[in-house]
N, C-alpha and C. Protein backbone atom coordinates (compact mmCIF):
# COMPACT_ATOMS: atom_id res chain seq x y z
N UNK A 1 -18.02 9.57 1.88
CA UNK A 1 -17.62 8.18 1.98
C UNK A 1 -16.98 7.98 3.34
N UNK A 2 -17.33 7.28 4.05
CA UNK A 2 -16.76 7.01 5.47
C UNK A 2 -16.16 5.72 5.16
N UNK A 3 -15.33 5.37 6.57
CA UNK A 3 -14.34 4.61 6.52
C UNK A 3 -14.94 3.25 7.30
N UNK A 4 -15.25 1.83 6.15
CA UNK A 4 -16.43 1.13 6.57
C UNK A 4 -15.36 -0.34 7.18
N UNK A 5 -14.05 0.22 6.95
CA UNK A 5 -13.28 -1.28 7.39
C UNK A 5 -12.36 -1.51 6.86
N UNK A 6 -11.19 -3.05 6.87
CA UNK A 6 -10.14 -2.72 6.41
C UNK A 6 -10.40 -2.38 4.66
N UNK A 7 -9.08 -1.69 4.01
CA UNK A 7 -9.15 -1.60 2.90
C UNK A 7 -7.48 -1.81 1.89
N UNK A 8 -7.75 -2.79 1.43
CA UNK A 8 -6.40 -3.04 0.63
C UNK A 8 -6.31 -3.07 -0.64
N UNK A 9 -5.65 -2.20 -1.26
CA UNK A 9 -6.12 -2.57 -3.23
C UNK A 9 -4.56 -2.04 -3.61
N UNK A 10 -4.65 -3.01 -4.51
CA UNK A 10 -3.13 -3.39 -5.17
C UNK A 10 -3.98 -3.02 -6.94
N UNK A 11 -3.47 -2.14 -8.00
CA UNK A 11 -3.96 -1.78 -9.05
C UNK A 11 -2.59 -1.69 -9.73
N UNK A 12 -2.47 -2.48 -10.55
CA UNK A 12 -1.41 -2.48 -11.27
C UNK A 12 -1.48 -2.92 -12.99
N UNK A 13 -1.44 -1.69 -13.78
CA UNK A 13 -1.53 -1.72 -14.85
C UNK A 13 -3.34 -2.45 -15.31
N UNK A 14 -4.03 -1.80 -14.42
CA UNK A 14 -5.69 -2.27 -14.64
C UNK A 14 -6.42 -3.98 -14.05
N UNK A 15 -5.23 -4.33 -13.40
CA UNK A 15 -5.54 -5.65 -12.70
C UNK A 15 -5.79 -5.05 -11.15
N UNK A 16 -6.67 -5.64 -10.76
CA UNK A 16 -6.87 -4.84 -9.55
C UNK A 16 -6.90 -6.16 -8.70
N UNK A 17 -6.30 -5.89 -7.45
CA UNK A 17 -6.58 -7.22 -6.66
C UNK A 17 -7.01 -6.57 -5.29
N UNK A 18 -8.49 -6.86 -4.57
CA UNK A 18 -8.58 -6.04 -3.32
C UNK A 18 -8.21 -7.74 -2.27
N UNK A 19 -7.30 -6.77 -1.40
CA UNK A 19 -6.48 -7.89 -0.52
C UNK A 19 -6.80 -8.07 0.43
N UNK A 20 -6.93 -9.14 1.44
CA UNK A 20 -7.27 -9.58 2.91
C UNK A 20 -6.13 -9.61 3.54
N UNK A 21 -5.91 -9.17 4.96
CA UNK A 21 -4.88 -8.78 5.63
C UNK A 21 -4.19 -10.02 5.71
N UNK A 22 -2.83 -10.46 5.90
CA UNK A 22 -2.04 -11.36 6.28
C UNK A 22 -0.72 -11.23 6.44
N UNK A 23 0.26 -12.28 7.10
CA UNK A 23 1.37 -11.94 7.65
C UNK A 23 2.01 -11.17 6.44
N UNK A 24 2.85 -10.44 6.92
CA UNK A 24 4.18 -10.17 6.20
C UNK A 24 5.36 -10.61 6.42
N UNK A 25 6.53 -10.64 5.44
CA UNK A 25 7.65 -10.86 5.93
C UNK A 25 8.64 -10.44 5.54
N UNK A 26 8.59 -9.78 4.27
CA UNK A 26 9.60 -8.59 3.69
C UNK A 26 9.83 -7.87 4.45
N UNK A 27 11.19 -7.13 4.22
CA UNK A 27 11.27 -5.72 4.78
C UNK A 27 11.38 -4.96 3.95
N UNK A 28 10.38 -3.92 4.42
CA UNK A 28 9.82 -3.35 3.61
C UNK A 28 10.76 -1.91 3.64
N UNK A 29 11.58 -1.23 2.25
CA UNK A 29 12.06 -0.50 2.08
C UNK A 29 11.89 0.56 1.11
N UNK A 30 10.69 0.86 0.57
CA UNK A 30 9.75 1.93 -0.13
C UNK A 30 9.34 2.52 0.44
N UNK A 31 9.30 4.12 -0.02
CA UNK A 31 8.64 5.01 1.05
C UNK A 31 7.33 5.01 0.96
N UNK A 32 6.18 5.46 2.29
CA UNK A 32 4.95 5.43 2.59
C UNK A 32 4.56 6.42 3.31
N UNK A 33 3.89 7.02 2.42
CA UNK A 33 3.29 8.26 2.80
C UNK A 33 2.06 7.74 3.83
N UNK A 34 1.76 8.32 4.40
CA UNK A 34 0.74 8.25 5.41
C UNK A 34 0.08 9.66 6.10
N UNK A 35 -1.61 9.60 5.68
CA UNK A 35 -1.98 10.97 6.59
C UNK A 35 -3.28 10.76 6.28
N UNK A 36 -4.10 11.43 7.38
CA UNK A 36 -5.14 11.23 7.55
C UNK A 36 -6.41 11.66 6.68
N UNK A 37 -7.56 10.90 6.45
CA UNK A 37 -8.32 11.50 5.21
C UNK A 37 -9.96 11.31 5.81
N UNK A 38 -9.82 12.80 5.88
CA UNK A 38 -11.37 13.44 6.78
C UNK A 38 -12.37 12.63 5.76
N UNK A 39 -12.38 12.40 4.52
CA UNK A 39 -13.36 12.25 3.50
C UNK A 39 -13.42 10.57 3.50
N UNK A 40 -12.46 9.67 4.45
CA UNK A 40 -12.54 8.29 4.49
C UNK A 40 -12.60 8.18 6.19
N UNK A 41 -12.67 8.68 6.77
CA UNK A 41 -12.49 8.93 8.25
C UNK A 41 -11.54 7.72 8.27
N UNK A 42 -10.05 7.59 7.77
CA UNK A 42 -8.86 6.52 8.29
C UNK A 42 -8.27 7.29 7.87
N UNK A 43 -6.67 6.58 8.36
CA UNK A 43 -5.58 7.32 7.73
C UNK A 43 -5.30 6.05 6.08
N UNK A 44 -4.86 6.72 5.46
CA UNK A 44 -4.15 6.41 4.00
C UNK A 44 -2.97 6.29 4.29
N UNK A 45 -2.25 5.36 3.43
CA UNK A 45 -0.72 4.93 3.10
C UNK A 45 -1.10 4.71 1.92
N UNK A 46 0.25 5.34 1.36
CA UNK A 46 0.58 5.77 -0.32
C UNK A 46 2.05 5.12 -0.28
N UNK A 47 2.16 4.21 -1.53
CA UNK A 47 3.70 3.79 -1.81
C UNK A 47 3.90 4.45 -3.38
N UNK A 48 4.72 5.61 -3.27
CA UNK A 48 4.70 6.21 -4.66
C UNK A 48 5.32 5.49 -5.39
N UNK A 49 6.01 4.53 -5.19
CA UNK A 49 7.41 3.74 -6.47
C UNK A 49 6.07 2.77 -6.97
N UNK A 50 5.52 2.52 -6.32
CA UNK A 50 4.14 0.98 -6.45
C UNK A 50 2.98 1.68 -6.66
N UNK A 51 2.85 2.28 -8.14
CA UNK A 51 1.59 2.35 -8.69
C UNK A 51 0.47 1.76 -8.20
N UNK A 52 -0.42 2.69 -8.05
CA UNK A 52 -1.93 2.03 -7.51
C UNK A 52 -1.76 1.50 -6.11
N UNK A 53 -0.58 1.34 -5.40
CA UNK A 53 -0.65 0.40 -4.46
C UNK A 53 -0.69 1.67 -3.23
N UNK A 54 -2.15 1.15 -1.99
CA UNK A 54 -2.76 1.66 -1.16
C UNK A 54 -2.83 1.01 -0.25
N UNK A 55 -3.38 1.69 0.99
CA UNK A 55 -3.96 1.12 2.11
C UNK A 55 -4.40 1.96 2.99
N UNK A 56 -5.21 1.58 3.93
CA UNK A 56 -5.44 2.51 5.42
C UNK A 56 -6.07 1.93 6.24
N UNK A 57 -6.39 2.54 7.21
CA UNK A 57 -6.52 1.63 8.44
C UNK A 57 -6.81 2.77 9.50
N UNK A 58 -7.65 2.06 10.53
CA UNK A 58 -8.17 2.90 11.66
C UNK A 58 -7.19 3.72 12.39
N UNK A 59 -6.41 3.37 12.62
CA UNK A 59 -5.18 4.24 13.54
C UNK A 59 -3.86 4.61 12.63
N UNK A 60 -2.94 4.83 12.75
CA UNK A 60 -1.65 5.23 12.36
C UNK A 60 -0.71 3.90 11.72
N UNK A 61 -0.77 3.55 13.15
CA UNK A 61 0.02 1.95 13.01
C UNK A 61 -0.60 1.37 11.96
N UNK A 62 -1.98 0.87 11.91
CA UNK A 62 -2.56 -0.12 11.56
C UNK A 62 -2.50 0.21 9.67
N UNK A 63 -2.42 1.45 9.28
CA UNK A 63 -2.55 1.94 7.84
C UNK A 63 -0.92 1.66 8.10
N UNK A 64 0.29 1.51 8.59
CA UNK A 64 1.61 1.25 8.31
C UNK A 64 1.57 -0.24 7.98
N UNK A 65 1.06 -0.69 8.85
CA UNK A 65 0.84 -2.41 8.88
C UNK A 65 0.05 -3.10 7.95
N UNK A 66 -0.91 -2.43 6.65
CA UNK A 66 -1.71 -2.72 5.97
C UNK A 66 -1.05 -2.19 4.91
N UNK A 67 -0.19 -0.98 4.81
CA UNK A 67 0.90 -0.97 3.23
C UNK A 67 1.87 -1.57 3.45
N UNK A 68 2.83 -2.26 4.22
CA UNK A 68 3.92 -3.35 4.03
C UNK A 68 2.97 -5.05 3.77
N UNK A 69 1.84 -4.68 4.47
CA UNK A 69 1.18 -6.31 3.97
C UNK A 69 0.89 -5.85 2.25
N UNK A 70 0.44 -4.72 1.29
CA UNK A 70 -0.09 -4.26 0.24
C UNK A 70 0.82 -4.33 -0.45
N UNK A 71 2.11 -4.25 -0.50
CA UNK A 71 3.59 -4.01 -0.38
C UNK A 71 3.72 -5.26 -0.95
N UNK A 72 3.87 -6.15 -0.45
CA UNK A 72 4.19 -7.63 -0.37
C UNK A 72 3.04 -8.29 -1.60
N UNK A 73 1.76 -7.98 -1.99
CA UNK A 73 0.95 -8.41 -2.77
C UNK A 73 1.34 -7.33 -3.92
N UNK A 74 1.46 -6.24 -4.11
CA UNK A 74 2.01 -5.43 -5.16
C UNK A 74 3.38 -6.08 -6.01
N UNK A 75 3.73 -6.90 -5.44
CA UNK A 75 5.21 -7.50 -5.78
C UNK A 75 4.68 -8.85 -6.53
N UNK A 76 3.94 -9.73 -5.63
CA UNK A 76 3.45 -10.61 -6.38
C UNK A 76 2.79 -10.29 -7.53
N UNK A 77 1.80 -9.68 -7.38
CA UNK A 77 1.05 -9.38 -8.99
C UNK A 77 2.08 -9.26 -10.05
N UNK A 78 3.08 -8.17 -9.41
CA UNK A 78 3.60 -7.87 -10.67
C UNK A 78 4.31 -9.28 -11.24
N UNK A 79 4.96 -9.99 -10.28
CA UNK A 79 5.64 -11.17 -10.74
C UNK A 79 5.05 -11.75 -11.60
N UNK A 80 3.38 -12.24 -11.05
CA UNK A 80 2.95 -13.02 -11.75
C UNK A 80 2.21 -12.53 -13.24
N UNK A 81 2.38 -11.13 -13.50
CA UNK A 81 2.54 -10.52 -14.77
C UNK A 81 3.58 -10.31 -15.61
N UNK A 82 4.58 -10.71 -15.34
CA UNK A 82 5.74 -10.87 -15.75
C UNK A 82 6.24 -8.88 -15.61
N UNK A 83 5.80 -8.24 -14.74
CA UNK A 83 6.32 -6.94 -14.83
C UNK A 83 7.47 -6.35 -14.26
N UNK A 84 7.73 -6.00 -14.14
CA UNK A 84 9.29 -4.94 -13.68
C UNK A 84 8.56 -4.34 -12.66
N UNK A 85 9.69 -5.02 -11.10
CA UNK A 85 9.42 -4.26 -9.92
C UNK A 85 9.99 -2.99 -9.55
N UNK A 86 9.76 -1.83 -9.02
CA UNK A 86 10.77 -1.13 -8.94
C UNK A 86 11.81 -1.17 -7.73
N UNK A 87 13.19 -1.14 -7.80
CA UNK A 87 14.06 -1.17 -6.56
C UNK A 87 13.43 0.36 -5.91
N UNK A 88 13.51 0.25 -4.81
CA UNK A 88 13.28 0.85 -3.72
C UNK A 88 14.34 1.80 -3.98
N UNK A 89 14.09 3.33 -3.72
CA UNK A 89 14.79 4.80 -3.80
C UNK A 89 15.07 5.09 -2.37
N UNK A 90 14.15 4.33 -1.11
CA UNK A 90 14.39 5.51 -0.26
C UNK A 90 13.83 6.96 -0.11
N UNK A 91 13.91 7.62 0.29
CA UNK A 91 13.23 9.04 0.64
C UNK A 91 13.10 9.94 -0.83
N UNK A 92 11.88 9.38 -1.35
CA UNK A 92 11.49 10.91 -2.05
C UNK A 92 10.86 11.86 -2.32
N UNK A 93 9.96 12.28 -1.37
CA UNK A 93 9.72 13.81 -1.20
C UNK A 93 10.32 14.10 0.39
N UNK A 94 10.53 15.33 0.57
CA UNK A 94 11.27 16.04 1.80
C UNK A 94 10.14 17.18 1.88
N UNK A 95 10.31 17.32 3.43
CA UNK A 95 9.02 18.08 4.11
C UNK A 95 10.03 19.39 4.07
């Protein structure tokens, strides 16, 4: 599977919403994993507190800049499911 363009998917509890890039404006305080994936030729961003919630993007930056926009739609869904967001932990895994 190669890496055919942007990619945003918010999956939360089997509602899936694939997202089109747009501003953000939260600040964004969940951790985001990020690293590169030979098998999508992009890098991946992972928000572990935000189930299902993904992103990646051609360069480094651009997969940072595509999970705080994923970030921001992960929050809505849940709202508009009436679900429980999680507060933000901060750092949890250590290298």
């Amino acid at each position: 599977m190669g890496f055919a363009g942007l990619y945003l998917s918010c999956n939360l509890g089997g509602k899936r919403k694939d997202l089109t890039p747009r501003m953000h404006t939260m600040s964004v305080k969940y951790e985001i994993i990020i690293y590169w994936s030979e098998e999508d030729d992009a890098y991946l961003a992972e928000v572990p507190e935000l189930p299902g919630c993904t992103a990646d993007g051609e360069s480094y930056g651009a997969a940072l800049s595509n999970a705080e926009a994923v970030i921001e739609e992960w929050i809505e869904t849940a709202r508009e499911l009436g679900r429980a967001i999680p507060e933000p932990r901060g750092r949890l895994i250590y290298a």
